[in-house]
Structures are given as structure tokens and as C-alpha cells.
Protein backbone atom coordinates (compact mmCIF):
# COMPACT_ATOMS: atom_id res chain seq x y z
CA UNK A 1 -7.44 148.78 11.08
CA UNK A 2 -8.10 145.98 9.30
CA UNK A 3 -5.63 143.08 7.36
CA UNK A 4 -6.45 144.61 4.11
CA UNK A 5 -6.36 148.47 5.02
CA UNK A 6 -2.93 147.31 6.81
CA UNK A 7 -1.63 145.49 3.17
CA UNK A 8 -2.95 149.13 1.38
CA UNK A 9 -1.02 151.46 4.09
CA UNK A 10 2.01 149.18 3.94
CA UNK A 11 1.87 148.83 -0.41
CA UNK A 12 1.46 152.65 -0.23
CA UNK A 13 4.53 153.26 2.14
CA UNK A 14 6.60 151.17 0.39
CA UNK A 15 6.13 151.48 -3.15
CA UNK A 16 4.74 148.12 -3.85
CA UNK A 17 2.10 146.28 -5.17
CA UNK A 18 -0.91 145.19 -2.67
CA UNK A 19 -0.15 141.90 -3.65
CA UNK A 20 3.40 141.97 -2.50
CA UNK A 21 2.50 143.54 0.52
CA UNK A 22 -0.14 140.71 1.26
CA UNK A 23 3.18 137.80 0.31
CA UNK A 24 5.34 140.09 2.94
CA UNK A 25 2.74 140.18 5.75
CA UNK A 26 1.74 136.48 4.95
CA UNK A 27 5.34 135.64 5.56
CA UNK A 28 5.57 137.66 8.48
CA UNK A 29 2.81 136.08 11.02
CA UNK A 30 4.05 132.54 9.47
CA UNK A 31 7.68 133.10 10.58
CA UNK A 32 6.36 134.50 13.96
CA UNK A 33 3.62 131.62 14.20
CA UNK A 34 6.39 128.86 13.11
CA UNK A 35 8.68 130.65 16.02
CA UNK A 36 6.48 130.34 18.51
CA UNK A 37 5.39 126.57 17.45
CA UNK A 38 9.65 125.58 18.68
CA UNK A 39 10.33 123.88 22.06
CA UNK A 40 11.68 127.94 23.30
CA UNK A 41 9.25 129.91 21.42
CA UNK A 42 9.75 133.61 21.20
CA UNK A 43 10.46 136.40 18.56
CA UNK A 44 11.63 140.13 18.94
CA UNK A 45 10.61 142.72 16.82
CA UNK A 46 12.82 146.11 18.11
CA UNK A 47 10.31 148.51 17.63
CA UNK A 48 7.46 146.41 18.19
CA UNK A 49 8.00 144.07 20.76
CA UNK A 50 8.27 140.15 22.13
CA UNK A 51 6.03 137.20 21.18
CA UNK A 52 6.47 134.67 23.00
CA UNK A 53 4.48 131.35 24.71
CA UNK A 54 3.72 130.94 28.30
CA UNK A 55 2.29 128.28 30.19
CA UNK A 56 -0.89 128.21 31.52
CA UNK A 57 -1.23 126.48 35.03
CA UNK A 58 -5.01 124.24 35.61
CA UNK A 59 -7.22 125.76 37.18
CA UNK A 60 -10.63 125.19 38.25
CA UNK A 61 -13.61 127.60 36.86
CA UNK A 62 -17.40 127.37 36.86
CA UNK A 63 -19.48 126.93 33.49
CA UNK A 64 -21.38 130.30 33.44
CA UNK A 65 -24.51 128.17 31.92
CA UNK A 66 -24.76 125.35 34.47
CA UNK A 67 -23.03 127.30 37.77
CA UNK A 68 -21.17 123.90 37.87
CA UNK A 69 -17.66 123.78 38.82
CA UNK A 70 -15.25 122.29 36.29
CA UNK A 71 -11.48 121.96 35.95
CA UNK A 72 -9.44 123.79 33.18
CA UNK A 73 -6.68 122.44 32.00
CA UNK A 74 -3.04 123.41 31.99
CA UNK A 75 -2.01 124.63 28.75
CA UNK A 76 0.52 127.15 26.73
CA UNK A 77 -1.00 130.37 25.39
CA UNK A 78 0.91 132.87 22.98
CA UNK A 79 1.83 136.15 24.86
CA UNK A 80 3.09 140.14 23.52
CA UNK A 81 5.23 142.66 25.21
CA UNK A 82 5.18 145.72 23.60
CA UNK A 83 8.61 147.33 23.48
CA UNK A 84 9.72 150.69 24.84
CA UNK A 85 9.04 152.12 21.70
CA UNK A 86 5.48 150.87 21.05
CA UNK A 87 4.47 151.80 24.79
CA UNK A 88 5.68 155.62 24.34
CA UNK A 89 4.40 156.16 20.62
CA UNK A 90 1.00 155.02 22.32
CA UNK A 91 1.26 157.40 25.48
CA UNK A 92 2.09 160.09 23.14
CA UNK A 93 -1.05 159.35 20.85
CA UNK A 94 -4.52 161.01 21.00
């Protein structure tokens, strides 16, 4: 599923416009990006789960191109934990 087929299933289930649906998405993944942008990023959906930041320690790697070994950086990535919820609705799919 795509962004658009997800703004058409959500307009459909709840009776509003595409348009709206594409404002209330829009809004959604800018309240969750501006979360995790804080000092303690993180933001709990109940039925969906956690986003949240974690740090990413250097490391060294090798360029897959050269076979030379180079070092990686430290750095913060963002993370999800899928809730309870999310995990069994998956299990139980086919």
C-alpha cells in the first residue's frame, strides 16, 4: 500500500474527502517527525506502536567498491516497536 491508496482507504473509512485525509496524514508524520526531532524523542501510538531515536555507536566497515576499510560514524537513527496489538493482528494475518 501506497501514500495515496492509504489517503483513499482512510477518506473511505471515515467519511471524508481525500483531501482531508491527505491534511490528517500530513499532520500526522509531521507531529511524529517534529517528536522525534526533541532532545528525548519518542511517540506512542496504542495500537500501533513506539517511534523513537536511538543512537548509533561508530563503527568501522569496508567500502564494498574499493574493499578498503573505513570508519562510520556515530550517529542517531529513528527506530519502531510495534505494539502488542500490531504484532498479534500480523501473526493472525495470511
Amino acid at each position: 500500500m501506497n501514500k495515496a491508496e492509504l489517503v483513499g482507504r482512510i477518506a473511505k473509512d471515515v467519511g471524508i474527502t481525500k483531501k482531508a485525509a491527505a491534511a490528517a496524514l500530513d499532520a500526522f508524520v509531521g507531529a511524529i517527525h517534529d517528536a522525534l526531532k526533541k532532545k528525548s524523542g519518542s511517540i506512542r501510538v496504542s495500537d500501533l506502536g513506539t517511534f523513537k531515536v536511538a543512537a548509533r555507536k561508530a563503527r568501522n566497515g569496508v567500502n564494498p567498491q574499493t574493499k578498503k576499510k573505513i570508519k562510520i560514524a556515530a550517529t542517531k537513527v529513528p527506530r519502531f516497536s510495534p505494539s502488542k496489538a500490531l504484532r498479534e493482528a500480523v501473526k493472525k494475518a495470511k
